[in-house]
C-alpha atoms as a PDB file:
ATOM      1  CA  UNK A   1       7.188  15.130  25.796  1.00  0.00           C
ATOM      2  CA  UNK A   2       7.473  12.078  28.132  1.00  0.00           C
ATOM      3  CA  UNK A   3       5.988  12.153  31.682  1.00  0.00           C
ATOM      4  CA  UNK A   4       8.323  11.942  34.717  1.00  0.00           C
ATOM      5  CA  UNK A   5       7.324   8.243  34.689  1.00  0.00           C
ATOM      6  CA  UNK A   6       8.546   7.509  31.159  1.00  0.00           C
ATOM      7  CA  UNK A   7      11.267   9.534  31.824  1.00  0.00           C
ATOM      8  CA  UNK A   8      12.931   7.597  34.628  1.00  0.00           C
ATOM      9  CA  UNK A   9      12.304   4.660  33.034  1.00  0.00           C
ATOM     10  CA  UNK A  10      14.851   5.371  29.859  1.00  0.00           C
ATOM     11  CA  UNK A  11      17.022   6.768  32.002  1.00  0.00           C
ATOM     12  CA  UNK A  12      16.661   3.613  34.413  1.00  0.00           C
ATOM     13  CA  UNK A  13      17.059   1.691  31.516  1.00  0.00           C
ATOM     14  CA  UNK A  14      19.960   3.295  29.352  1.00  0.00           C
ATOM     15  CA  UNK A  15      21.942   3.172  32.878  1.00  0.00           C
ATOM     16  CA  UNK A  16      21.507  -0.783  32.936  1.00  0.00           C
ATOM     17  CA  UNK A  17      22.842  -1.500  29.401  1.00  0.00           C
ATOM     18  CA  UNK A  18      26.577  -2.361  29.750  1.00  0.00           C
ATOM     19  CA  UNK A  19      27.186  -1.117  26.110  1.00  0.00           C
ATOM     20  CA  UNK A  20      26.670   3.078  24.700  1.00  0.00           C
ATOM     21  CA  UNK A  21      25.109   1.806  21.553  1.00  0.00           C
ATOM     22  CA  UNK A  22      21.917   2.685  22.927  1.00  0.00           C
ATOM     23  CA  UNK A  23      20.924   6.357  23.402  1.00  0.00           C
ATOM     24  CA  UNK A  24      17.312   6.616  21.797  1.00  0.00           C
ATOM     25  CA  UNK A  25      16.768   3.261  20.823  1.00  0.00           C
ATOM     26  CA  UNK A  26      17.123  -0.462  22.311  1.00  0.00           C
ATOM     27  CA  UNK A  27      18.408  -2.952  19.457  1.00  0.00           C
ATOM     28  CA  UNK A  28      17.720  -6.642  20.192  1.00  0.00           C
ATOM     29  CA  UNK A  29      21.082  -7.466  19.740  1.00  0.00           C
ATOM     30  CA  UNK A  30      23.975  -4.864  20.058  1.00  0.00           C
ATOM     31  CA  UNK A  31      26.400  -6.989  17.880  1.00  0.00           C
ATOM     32  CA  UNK A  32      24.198  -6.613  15.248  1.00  0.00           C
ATOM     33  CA  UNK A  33      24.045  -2.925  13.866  1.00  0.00           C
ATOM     34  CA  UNK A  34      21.425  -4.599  11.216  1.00  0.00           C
ATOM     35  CA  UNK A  35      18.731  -4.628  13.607  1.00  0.00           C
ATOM     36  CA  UNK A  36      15.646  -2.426  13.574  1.00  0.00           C
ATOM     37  CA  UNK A  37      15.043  -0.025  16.465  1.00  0.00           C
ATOM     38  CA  UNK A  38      11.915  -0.972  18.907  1.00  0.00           C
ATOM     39  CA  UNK A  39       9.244   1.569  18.868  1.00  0.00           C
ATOM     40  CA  UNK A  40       9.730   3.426  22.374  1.00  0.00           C
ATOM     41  CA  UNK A  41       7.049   2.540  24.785  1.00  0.00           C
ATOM     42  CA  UNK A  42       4.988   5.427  25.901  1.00  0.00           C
ATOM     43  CA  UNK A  43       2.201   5.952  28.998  1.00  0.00           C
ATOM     44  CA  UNK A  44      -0.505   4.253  28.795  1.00  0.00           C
ATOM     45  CA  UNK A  45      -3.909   6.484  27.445  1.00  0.00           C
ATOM     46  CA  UNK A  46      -5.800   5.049  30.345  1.00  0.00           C
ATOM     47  CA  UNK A  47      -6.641   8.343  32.529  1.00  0.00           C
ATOM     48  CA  UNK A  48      -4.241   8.502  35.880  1.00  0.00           C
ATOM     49  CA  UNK A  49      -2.143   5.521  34.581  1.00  0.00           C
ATOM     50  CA  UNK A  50       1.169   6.514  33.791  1.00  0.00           C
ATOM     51  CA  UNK A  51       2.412   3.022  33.312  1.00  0.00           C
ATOM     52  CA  UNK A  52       4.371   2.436  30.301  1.00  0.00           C
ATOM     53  CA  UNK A  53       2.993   0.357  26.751  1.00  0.00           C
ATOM     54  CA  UNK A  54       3.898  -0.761  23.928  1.00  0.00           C
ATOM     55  CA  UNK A  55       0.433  -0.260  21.880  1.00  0.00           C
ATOM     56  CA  UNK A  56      -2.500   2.387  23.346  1.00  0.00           C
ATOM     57  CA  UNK A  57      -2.607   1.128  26.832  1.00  0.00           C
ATOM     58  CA  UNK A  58      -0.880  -1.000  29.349  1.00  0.00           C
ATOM     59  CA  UNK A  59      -1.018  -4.615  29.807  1.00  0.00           C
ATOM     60  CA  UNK A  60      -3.402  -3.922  32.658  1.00  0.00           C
ATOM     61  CA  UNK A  61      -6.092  -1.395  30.973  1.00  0.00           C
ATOM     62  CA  UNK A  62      -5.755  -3.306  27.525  1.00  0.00           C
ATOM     63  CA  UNK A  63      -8.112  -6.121  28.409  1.00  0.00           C
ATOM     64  CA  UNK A  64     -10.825  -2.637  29.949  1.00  0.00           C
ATOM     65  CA  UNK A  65     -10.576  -1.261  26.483  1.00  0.00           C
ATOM     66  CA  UNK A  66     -11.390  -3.832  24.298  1.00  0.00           C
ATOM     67  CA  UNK A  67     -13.719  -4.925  26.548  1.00  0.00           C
ATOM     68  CA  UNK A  68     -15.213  -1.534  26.157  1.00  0.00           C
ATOM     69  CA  UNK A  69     -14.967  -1.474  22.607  1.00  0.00           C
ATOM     70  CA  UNK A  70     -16.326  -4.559  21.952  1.00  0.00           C
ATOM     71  CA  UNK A  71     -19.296  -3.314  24.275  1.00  0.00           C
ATOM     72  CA  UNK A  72     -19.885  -0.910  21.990  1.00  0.00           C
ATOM     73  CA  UNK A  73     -19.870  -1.862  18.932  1.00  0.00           C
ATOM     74  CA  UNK A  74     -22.637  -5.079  20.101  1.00  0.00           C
ATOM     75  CA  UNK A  75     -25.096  -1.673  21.182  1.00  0.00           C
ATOM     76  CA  UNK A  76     -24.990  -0.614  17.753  1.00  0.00           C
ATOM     77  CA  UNK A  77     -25.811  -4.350  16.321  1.00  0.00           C
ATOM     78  CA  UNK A  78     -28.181  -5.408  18.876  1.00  0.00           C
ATOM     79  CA  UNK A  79     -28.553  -8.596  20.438  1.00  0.00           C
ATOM     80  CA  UNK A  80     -28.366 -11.644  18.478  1.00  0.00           C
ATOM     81  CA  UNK A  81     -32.257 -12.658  19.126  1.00  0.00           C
ATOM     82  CA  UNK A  82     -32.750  -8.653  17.685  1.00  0.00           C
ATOM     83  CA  UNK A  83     -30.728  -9.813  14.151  1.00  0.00           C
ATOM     84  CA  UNK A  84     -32.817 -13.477  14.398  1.00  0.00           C
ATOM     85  CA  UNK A  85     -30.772 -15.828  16.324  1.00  0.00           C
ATOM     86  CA  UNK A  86     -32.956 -17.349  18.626  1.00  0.00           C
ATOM     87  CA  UNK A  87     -34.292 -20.330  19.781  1.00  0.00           C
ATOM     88  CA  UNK A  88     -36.101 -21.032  16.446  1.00  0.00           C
ATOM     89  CA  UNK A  89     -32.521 -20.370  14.804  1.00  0.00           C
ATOM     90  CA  UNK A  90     -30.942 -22.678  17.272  1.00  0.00           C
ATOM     91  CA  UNK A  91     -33.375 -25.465  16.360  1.00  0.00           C
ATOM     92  CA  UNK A  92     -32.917 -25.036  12.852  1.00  0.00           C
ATOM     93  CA  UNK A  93     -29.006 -24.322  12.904  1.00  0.00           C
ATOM     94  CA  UNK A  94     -28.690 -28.063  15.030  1.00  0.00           C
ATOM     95  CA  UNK A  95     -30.639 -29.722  12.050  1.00  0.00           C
ATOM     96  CA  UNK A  96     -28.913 -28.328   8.989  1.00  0.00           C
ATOM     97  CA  UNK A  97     -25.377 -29.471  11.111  1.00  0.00           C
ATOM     98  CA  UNK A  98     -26.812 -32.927  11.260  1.00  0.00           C
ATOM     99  CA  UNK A  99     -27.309 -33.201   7.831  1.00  0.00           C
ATOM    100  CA  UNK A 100     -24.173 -30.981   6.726  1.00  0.00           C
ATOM    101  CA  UNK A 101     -21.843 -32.121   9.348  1.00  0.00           C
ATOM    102  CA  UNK A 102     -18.799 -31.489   7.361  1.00  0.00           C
ATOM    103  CA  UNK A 103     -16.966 -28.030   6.479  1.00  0.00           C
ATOM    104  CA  UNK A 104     -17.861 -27.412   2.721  1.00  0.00           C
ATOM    105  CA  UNK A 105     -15.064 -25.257   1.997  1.00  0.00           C
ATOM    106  CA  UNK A 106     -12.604 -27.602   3.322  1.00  0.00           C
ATOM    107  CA  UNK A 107     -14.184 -30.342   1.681  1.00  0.00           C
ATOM    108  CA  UNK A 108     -13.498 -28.646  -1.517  1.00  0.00           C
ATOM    109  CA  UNK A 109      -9.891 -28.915  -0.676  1.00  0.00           C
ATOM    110  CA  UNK A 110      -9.324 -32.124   0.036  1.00  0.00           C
ATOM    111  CA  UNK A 111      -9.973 -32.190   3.976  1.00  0.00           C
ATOM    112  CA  UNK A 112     -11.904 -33.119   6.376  1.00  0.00           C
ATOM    113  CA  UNK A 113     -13.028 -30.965   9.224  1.00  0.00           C
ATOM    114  CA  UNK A 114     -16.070 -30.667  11.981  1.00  0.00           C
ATOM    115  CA  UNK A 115     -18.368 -28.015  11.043  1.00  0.00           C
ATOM    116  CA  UNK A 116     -19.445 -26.359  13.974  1.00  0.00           C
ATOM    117  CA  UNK A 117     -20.868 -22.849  12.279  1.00  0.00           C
ATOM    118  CA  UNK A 118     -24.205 -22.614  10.102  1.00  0.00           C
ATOM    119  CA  UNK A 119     -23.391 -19.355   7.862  1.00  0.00           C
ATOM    120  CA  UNK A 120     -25.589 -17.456   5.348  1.00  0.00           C
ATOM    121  CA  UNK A 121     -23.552 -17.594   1.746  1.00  0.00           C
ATOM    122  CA  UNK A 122     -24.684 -14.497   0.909  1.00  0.00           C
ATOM    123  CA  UNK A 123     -25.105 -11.845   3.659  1.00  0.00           C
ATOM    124  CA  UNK A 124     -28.663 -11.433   4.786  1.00  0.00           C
ATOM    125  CA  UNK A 125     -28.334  -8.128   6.070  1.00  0.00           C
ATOM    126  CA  UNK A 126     -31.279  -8.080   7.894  1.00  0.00           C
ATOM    127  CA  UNK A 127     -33.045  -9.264   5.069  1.00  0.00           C
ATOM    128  CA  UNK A 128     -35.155 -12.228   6.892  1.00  0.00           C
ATOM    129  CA  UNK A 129     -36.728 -13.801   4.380  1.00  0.00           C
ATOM    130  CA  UNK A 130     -33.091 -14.354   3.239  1.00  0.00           C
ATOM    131  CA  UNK A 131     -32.098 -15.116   6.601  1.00  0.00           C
ATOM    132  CA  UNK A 132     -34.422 -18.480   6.562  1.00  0.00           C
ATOM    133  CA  UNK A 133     -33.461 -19.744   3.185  1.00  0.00           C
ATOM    134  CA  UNK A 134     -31.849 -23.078   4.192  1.00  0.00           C
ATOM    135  CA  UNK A 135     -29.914 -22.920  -0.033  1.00  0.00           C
ATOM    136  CA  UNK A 136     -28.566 -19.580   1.407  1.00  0.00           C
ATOM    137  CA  UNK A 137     -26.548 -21.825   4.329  1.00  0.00           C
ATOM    138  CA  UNK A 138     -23.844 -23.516   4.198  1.00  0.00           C
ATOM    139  CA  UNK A 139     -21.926 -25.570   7.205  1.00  0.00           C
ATOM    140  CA  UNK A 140     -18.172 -24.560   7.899  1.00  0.00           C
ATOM    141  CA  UNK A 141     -15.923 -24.893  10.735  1.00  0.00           C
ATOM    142  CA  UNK A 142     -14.954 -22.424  12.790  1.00  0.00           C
ATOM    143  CA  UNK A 143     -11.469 -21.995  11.230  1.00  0.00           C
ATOM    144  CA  UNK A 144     -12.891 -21.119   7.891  1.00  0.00           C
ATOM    145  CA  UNK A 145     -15.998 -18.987   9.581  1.00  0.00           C
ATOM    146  CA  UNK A 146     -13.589 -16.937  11.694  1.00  0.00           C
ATOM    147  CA  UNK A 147     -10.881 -16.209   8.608  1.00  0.00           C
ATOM    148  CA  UNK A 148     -11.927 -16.925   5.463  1.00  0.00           C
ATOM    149  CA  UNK A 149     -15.931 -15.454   5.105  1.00  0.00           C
ATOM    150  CA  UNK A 150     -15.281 -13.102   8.019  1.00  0.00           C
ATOM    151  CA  UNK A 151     -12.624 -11.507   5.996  1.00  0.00           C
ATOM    152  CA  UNK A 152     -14.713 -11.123   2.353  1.00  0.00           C
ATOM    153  CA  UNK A 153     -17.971  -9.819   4.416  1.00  0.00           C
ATOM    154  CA  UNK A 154     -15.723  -6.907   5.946  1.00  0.00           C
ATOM    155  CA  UNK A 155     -14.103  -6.022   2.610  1.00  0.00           C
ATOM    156  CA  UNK A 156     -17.867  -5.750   0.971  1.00  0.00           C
ATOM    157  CA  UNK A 157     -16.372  -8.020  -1.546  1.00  0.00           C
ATOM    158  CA  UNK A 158     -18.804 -11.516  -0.601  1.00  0.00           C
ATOM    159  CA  UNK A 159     -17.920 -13.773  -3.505  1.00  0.00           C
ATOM    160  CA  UNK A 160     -20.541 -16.173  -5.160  1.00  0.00           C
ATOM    161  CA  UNK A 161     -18.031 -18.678  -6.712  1.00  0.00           C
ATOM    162  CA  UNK A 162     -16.260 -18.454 -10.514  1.00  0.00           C
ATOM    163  CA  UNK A 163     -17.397 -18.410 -14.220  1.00  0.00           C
ATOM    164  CA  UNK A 164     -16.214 -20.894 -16.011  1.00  0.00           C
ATOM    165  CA  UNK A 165     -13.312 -18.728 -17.205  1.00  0.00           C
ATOM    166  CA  UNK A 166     -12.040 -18.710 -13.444  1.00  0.00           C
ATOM    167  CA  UNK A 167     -13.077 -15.452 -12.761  1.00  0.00           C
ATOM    168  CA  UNK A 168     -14.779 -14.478  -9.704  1.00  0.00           C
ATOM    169  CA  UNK A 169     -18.669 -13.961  -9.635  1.00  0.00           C
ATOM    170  CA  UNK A 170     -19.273 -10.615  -7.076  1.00  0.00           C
ATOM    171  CA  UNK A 171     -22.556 -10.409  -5.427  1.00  0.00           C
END
């Protein structure tokens, strides 16, 4: 059931189309009985806003909650000098980059990019020993940090290279 809000705004709306195609829906183009429905916009989850969204909240409270949510999830990891990266870190992160200044990963296809991140190969977990192994780092730029190895440590599925059959090696 939509709020009064909501309400008056698809009435408000359905009054301002010049055609009577739509009645639940708006279609991006009316000629066009091809195109896909929009998802109707509903209120916004923020409490008192009745302001209408596309996605959970408004334009206005979206920015709040995944501010928020972000928040949260960095109490549960703790602070980056808690998981090691401090000053010592820093030091050593500015040295390896001096000597690795280029991306290995897009190295190994044929470009040539600025590496600006210092990342563990394998996850260290915690794990500091592992965490200070300078053959456990390798230098990549942020393109391939942010994508690429953020992407195989969230699917649990961190790949060490191939055998020389091509397949891949799982760690």
């Amino acid at each position: 059931m939509l709020s009064e809000a909501a309400s008056r705004a698809v009435l408000d709306h359905q009054e301002s189309r010049t055609d009577t195609f739509c009645a639940a829906f708006c279609f991006s183009n009316p000629e066009d009985d091809r195109a896909m429905p929009w998802k109707p916009k509903r209120p916004c989850r923020h409490p008192g806003c009745g302001d209408l969204a596309d996605g959970r909240y408004c334009e206005r409270h979206a920015v709040d909650a995944e501010r928020a949510r972000r928040k949260e999830s960095d109490s549960k990891r703790g602070s980056p000098i808690d998981r090691g990266y401090g000053y010592a870190w820093q030091k050593a992160r500015a040295a390896f980059l001096r000597k690795h200044p280029l991306c290995l990963p897009c190295q190994k296809r044929g470009r040539v990019a600025e590496a600006h991140v210092v990342d563990h190969i394998a996850p260290h977990r915690g794990d500091m020993k592992l965490f200070w192994d300078s053959k456990n780092w390798q230098s990549l730029c942020a393109n391939c940090h942010n994508s690429y190895k953020q992407r195989l440590e969230k699917s649990g599925r961190a790949s060490l290279g191939c055998t020389p059959e091509g397949y891949p090696i799982e760690g």
